[in-house]
N, C-alpha and C. Protein backbone atom coordinates (compact mmCIF):
# COMPACT_ATOMS: atom_id res chain seq x y z
N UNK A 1 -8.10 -7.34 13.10
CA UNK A 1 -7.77 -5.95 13.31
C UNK A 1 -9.00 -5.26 13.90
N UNK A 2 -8.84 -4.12 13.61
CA UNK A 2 -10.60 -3.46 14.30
C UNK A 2 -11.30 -2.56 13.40
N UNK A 3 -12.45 -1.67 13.76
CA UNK A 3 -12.71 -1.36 13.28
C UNK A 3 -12.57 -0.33 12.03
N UNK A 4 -12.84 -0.69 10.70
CA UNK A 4 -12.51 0.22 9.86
C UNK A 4 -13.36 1.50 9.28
N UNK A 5 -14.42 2.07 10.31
CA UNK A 5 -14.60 3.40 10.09
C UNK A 5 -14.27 4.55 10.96
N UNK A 6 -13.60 5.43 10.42
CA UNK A 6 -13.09 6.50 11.20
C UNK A 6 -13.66 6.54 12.58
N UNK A 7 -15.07 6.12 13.38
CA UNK A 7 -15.72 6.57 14.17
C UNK A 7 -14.56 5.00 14.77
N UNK A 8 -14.21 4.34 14.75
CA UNK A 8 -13.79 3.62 15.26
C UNK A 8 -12.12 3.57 15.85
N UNK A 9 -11.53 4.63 15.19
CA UNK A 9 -10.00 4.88 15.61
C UNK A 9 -10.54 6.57 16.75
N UNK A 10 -9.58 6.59 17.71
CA UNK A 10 -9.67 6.75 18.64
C UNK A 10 -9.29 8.58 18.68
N UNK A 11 -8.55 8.74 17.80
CA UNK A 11 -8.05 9.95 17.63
C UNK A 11 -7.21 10.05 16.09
N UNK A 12 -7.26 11.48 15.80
CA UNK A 12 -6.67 11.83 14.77
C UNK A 12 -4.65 11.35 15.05
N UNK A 13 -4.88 10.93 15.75
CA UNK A 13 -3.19 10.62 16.23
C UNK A 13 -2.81 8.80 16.31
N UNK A 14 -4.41 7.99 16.07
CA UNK A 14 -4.62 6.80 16.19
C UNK A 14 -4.13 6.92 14.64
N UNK A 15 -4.87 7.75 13.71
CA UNK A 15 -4.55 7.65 12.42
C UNK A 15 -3.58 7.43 11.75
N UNK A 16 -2.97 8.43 12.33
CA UNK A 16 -1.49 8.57 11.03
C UNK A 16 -0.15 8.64 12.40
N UNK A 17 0.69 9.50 11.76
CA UNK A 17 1.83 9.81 12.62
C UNK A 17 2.30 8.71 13.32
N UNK A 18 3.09 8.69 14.38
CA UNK A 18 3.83 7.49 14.82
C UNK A 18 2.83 6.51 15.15
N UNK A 19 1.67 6.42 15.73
CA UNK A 19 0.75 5.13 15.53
C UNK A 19 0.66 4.77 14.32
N UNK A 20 0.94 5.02 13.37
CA UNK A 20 0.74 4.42 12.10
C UNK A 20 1.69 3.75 11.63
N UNK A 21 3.26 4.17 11.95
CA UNK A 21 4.42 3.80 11.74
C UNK A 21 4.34 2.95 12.81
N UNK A 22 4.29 2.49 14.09
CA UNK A 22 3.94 1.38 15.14
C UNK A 22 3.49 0.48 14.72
N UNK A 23 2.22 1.11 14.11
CA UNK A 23 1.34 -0.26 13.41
C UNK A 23 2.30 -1.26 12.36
N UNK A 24 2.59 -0.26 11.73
CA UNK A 24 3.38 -0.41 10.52
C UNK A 24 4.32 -1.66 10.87
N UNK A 25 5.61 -1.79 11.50
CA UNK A 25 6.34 -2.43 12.51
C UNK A 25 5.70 -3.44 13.15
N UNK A 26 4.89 -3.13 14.09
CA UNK A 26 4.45 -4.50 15.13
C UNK A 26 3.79 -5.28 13.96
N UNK A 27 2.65 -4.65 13.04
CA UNK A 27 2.73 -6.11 12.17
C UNK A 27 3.38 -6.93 10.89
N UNK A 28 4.58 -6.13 10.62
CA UNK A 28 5.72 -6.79 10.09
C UNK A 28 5.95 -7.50 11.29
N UNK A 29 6.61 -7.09 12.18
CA UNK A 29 7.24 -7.81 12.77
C UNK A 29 6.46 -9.12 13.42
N UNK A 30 5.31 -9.28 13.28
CA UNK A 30 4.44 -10.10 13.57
C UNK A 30 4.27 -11.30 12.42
N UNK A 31 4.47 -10.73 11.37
CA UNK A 31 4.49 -11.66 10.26
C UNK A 31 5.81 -12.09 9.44
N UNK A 32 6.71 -11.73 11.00
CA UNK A 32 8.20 -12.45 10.76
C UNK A 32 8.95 -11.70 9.15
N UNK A 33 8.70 -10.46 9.14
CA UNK A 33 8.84 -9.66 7.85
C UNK A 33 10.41 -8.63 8.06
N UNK A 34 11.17 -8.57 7.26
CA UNK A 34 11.85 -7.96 7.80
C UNK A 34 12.05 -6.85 6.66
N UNK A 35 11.69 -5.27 7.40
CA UNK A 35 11.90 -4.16 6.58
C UNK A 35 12.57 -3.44 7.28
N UNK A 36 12.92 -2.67 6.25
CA UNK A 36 14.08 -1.45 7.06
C UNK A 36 13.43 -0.11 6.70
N UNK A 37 13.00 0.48 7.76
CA UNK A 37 12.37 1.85 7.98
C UNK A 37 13.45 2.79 7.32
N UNK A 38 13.16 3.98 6.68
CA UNK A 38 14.12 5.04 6.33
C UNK A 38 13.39 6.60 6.45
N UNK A 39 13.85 7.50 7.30
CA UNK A 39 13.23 8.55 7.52
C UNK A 39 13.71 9.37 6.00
N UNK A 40 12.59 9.98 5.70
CA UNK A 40 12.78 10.78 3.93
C UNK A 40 12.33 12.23 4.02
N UNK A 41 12.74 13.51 3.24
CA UNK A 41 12.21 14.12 2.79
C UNK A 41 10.85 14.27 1.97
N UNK A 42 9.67 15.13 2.94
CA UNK A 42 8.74 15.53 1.55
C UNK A 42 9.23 15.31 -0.14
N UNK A 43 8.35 14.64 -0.77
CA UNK A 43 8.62 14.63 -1.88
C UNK A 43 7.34 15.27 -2.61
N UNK A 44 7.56 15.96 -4.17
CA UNK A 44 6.39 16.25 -4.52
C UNK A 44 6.16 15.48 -5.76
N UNK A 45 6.85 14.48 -6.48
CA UNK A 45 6.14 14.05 -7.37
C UNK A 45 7.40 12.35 -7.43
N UNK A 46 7.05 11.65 -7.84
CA UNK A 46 7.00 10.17 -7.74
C UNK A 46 8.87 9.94 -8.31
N UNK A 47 9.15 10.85 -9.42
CA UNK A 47 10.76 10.96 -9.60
C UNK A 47 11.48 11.52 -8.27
N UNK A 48 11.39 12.50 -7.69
CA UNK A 48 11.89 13.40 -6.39
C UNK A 48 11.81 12.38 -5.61
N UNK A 49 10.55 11.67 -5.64
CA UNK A 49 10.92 10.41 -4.70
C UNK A 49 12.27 9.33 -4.16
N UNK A 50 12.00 9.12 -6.13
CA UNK A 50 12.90 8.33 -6.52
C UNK A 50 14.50 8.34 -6.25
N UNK A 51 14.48 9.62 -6.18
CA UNK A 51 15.56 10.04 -6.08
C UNK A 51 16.26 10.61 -4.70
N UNK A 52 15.26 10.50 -3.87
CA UNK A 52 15.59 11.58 -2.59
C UNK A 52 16.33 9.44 -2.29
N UNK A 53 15.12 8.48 -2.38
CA UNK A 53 15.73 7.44 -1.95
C UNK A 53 16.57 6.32 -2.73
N UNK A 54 17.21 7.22 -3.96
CA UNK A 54 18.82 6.67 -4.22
C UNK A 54 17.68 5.14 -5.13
N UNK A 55 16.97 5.44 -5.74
CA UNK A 55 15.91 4.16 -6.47
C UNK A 55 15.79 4.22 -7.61
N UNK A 56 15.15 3.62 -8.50
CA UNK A 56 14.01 3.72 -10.01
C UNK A 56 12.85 4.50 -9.23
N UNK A 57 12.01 4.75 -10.46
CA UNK A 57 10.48 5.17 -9.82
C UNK A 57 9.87 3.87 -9.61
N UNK A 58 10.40 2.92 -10.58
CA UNK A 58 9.70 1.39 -10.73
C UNK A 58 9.84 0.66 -9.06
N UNK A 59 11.05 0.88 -8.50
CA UNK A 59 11.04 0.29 -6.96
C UNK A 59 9.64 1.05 -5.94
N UNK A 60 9.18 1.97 -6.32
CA UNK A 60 8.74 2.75 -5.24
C UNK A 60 7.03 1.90 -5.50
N UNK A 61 6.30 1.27 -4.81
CA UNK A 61 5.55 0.34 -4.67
C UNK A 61 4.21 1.32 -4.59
N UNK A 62 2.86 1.58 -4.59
CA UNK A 62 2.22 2.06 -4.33
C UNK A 62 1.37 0.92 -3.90
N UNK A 63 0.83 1.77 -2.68
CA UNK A 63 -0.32 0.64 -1.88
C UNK A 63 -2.07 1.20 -2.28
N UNK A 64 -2.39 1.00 -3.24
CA UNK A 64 -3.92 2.05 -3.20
C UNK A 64 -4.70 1.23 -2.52
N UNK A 65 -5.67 1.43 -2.09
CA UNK A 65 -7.43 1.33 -1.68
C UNK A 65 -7.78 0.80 -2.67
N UNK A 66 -8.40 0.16 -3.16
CA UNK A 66 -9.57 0.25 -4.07
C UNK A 66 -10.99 -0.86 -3.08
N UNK A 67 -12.25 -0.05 -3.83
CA UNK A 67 -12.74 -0.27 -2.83
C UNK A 67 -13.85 -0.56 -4.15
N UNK A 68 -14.07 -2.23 -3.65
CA UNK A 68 -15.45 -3.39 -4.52
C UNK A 68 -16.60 -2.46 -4.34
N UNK A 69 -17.33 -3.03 -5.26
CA UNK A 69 -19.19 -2.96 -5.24
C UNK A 69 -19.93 -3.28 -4.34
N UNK A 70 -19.21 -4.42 -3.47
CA UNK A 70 -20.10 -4.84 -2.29
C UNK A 70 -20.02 -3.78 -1.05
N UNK A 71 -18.98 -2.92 -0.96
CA UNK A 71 -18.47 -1.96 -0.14
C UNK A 71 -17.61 -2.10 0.88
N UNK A 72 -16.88 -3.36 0.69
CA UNK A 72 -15.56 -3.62 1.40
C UNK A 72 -14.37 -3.52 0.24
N UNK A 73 -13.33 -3.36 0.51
CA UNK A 73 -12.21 -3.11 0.06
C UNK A 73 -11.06 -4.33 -0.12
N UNK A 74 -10.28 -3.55 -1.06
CA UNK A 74 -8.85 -4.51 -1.32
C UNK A 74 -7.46 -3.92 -1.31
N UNK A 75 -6.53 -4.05 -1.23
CA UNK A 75 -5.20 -3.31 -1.51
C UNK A 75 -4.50 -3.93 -2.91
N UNK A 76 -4.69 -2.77 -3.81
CA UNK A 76 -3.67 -2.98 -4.87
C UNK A 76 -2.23 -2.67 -4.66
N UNK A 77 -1.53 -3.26 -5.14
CA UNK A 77 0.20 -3.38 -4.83
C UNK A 77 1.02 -3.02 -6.06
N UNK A 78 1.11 -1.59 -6.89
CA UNK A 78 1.09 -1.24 -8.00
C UNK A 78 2.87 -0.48 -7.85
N UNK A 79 3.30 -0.99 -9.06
CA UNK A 79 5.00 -0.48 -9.28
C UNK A 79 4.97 1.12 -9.23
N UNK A 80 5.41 2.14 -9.18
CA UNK A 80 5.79 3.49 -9.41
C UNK A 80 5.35 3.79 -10.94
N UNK A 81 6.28 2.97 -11.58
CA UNK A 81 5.87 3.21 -13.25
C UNK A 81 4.92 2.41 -13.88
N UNK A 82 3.86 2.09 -13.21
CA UNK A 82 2.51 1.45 -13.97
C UNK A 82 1.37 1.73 -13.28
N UNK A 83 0.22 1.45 -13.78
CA UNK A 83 -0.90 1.65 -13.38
C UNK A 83 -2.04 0.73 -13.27
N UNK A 84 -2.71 1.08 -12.53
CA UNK A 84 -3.76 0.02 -12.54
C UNK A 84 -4.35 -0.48 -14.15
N UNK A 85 -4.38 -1.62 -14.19
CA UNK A 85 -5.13 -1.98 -14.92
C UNK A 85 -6.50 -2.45 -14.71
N UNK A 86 -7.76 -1.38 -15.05
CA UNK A 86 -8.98 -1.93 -13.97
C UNK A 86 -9.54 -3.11 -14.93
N UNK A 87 -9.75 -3.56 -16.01
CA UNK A 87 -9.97 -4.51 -16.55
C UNK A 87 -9.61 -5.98 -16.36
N UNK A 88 -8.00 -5.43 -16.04
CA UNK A 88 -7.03 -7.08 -15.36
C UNK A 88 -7.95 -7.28 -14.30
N UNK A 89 -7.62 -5.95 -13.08
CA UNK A 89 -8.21 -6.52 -12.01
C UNK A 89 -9.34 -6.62 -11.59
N UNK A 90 -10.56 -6.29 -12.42
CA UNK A 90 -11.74 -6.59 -12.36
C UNK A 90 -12.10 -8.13 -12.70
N UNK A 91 -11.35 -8.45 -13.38
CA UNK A 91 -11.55 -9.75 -13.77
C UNK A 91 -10.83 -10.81 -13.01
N UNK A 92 -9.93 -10.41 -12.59
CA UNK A 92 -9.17 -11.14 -11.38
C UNK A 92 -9.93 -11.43 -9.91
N UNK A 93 -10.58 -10.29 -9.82
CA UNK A 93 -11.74 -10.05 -8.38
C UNK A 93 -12.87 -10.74 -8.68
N UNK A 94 -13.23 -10.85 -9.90
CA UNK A 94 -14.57 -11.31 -10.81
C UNK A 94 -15.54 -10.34 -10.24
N UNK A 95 -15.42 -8.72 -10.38
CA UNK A 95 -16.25 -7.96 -10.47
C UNK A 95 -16.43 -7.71 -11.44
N UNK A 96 -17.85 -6.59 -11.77
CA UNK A 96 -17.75 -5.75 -12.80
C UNK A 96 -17.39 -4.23 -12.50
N UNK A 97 -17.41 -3.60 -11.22
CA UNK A 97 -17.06 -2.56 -10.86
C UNK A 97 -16.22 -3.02 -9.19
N UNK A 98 -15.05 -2.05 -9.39
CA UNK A 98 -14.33 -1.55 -8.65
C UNK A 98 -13.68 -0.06 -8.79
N UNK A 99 -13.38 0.92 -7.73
CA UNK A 99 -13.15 2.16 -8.17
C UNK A 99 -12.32 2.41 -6.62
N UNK A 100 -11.64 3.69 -6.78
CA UNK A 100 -10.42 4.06 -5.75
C UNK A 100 -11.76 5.09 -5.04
N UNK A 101 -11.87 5.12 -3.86
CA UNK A 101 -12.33 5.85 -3.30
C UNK A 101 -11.84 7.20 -2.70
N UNK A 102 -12.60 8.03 -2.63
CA UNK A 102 -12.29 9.31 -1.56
C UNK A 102 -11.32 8.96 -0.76
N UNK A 103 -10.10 9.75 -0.33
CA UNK A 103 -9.49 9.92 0.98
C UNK A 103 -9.60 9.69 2.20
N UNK A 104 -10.71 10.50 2.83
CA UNK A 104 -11.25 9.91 4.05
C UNK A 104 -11.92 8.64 4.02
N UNK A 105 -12.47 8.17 3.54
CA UNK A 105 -13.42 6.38 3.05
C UNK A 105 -11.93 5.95 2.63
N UNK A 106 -10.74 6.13 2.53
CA UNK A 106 -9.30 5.41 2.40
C UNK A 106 -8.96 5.59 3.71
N UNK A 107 -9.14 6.28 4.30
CA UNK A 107 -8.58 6.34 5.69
C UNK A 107 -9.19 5.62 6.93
N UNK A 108 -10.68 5.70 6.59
CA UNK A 108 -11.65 5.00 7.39
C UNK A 108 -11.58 2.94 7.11
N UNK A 109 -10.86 3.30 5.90
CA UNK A 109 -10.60 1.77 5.71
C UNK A 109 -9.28 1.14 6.18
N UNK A 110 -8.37 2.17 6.49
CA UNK A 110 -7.56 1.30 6.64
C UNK A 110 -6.68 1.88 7.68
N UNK A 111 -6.84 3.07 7.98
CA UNK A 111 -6.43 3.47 9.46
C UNK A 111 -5.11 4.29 8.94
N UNK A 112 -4.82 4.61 7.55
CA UNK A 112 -3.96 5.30 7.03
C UNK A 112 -3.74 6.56 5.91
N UNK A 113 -3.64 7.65 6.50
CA UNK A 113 -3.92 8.77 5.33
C UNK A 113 -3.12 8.37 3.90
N UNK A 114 -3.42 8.77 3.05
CA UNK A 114 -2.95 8.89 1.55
C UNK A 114 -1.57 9.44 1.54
N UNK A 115 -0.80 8.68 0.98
CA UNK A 115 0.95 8.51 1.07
C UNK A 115 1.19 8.12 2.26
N UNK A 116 0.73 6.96 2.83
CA UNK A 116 1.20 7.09 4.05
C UNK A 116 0.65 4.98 4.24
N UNK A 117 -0.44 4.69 3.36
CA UNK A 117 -1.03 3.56 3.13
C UNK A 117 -0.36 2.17 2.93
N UNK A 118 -0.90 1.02 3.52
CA UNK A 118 0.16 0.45 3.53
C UNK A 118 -0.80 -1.03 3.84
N UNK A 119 -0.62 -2.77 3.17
CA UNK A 119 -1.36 -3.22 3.67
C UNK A 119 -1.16 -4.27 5.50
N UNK A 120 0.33 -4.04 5.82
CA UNK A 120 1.02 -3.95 7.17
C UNK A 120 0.07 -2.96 8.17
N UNK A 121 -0.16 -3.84 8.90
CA UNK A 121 -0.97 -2.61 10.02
C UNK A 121 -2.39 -1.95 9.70
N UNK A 122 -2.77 -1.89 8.63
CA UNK A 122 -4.19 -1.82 8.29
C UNK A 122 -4.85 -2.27 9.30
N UNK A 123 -6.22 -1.20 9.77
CA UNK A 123 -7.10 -1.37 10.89
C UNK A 123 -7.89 -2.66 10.71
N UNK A 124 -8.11 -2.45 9.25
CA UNK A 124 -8.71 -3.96 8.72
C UNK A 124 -7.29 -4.65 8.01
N UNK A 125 -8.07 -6.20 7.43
CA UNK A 125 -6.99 -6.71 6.42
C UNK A 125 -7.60 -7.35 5.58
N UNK A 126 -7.49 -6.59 4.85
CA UNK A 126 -8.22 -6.42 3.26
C UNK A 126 -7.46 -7.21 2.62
N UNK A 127 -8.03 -8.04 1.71
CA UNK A 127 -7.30 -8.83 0.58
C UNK A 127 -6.29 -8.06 -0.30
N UNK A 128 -5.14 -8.60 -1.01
CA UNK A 128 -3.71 -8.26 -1.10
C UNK A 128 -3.95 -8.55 -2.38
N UNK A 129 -3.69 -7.51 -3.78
CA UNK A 129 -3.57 -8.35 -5.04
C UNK A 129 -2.25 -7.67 -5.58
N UNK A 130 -1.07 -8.00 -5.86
CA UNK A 130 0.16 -7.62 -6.13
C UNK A 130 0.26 -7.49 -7.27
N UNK A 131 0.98 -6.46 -8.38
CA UNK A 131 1.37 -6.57 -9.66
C UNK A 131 2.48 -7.67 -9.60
N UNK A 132 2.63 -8.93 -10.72
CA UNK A 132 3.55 -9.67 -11.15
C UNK A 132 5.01 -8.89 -11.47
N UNK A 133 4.91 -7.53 -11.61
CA UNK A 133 6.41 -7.35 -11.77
C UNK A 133 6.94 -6.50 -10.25
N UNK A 134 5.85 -7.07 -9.71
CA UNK A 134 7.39 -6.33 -7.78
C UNK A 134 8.41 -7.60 -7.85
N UNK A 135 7.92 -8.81 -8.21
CA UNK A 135 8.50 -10.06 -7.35
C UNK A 135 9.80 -10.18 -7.95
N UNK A 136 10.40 -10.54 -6.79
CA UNK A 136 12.34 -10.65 -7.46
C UNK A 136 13.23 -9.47 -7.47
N UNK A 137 12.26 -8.91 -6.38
CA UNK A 137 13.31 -7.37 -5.78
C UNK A 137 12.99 -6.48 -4.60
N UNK A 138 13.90 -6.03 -4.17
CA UNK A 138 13.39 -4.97 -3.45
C UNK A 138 12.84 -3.87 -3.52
N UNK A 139 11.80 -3.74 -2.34
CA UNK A 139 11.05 -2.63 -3.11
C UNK A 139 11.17 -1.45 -1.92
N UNK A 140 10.29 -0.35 -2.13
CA UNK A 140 9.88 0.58 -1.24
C UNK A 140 8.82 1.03 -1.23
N UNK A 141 8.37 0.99 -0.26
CA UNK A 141 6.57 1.40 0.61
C UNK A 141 6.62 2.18 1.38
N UNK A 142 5.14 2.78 1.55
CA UNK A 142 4.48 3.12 2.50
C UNK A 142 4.66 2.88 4.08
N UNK A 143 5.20 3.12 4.77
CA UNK A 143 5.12 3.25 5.98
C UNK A 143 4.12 3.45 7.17
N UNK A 144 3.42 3.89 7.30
CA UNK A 144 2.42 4.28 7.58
C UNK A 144 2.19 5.40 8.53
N UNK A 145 3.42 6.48 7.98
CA UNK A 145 3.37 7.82 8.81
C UNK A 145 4.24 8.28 7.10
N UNK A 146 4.12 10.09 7.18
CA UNK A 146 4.55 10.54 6.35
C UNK A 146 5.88 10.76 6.98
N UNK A 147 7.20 10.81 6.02
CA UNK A 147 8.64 11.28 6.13
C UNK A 147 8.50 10.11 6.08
N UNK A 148 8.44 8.76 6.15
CA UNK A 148 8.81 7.66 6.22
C UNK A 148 8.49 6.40 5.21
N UNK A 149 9.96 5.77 4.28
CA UNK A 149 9.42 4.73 3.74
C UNK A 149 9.95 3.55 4.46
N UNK A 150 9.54 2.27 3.69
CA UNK A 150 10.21 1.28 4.45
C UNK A 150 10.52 0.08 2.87
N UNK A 151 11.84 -0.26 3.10
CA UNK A 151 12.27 -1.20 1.39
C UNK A 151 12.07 -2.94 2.49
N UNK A 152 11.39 -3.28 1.69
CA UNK A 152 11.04 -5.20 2.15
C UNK A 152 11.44 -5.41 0.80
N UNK A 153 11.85 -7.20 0.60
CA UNK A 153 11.65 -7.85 0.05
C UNK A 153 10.50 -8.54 -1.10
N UNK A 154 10.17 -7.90 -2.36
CA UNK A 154 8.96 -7.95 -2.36
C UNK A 154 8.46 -9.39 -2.40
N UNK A 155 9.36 -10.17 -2.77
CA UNK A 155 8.62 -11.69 -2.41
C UNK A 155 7.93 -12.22 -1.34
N UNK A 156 9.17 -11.66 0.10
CA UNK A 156 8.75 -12.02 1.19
C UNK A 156 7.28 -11.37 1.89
N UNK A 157 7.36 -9.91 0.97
CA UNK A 157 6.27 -8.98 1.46
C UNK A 157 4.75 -9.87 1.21
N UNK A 158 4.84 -10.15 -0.39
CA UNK A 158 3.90 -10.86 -0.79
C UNK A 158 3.19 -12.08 -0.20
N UNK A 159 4.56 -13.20 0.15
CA UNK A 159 4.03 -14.22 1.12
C UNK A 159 3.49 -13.93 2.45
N UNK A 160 4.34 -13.18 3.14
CA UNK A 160 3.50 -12.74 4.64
C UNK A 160 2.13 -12.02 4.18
N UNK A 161 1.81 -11.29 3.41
CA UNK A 161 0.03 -10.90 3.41
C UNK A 161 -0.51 -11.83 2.48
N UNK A 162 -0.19 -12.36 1.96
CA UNK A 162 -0.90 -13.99 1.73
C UNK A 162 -1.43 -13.39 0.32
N UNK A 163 -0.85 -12.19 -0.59
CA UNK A 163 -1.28 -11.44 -1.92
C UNK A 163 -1.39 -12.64 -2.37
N UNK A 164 -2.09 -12.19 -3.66
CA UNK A 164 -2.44 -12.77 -4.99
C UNK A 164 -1.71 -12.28 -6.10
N UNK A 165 -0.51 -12.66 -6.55
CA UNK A 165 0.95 -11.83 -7.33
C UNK A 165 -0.04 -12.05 -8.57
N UNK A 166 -0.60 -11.42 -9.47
CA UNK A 166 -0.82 -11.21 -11.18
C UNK A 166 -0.36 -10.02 -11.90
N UNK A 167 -0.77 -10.12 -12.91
CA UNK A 167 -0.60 -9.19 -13.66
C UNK A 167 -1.91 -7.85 -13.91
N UNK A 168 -1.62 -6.80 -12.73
CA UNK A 168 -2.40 -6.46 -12.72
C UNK A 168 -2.22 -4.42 -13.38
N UNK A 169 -1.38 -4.20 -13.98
CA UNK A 169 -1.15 -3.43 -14.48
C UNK A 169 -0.71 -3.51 -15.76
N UNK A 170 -0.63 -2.30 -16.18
CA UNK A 170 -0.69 -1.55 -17.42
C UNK A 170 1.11 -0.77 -17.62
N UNK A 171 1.58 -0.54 -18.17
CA UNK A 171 2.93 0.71 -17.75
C UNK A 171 1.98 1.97 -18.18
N UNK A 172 2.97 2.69 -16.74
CA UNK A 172 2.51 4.12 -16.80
C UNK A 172 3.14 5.00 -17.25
N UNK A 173 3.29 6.37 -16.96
CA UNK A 173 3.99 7.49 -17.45
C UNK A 173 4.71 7.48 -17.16
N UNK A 174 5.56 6.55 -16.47
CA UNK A 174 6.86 6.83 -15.98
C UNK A 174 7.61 5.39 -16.65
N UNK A 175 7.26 4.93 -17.36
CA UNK A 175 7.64 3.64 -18.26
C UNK A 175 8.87 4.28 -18.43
């Protein structure tokens, strides 16, 4: 992929918006992935989500940043209703520190604003660590433009970015 600091994407329009959703696409479709794009309503909190797209909160996939000690990054692959577990996945990474970074240092990493993140199309391609409970359903993601999710397969999702499926959460507030 290319470069992952902001000084390296080309425009605020390289970022997000339909280049992001492009990205999004050409590298599914590159990794023989098959998702189905769905244009959505703003949502403001993770149920509204849920609901604008006819789901659980548990289907709705979150893609975070988290970004190692050494100062390169990873993509966590976290359910709607759980949360990171930083202990699992510290020990899974065999760090002792990992932490979610700032917004922009999320954006500079991966060529995608916040709700919008995704590890498909990432400027870089950051290692993939999946929670053990996506697998054996469909899910819904990030797209990589806002108004837009996209539901894959989460098995198939997992094999095409070559994740590491564990147990890397906790249940969250939305248990």
């Amino acid at each position: 992929m290319t470069d992952p600091t902001a000084a390296g994407l080309a425009s605020g329009q390289e970022r997000g918006g339909s280049a992001g959703r492009k990205r999004f696409l050409a590298d599914a479709a590159a990794r023989g992935l098959e998702v189905e794009l769905v244009e959505r309503l703003a949502a403001h909190s993770l149920e509204e989500a849920a609901a604008i797209l006819g789901i659980r909160p548990g289907d709705i996939v979150k893609s975070l940043v988290v970004k190692h000690k050494d100062g390169s990054f990873l993509f966590a692959l976290v359910p709607g209703d759980r949360q990171i577990s930083w202990p699992k996945l510290r020990q899974l990474v065999g760090v002792n520190k990992l932490s979610l970074p700032a917004a922009d240092v999320a954006l500079a990493a991966t060529g995608y604003e916040r709700g919008t993140i995704t590890p498909l199309g990432s400027t870089t391609a950051w290692p993939v660590y999946a929670d053990s409970t996506i697998t054996g359903r469909r899910i819904s993601m990030g797209a990589g433009e806002h108004g837009y999710s996209a539901f894959v397969d989460a098995d198939a999702l997992t094999a095409a970015l070559g994740a590491v499926v564990a147990d890397i959460t906790d249940p969250g507030p939305y248990a």
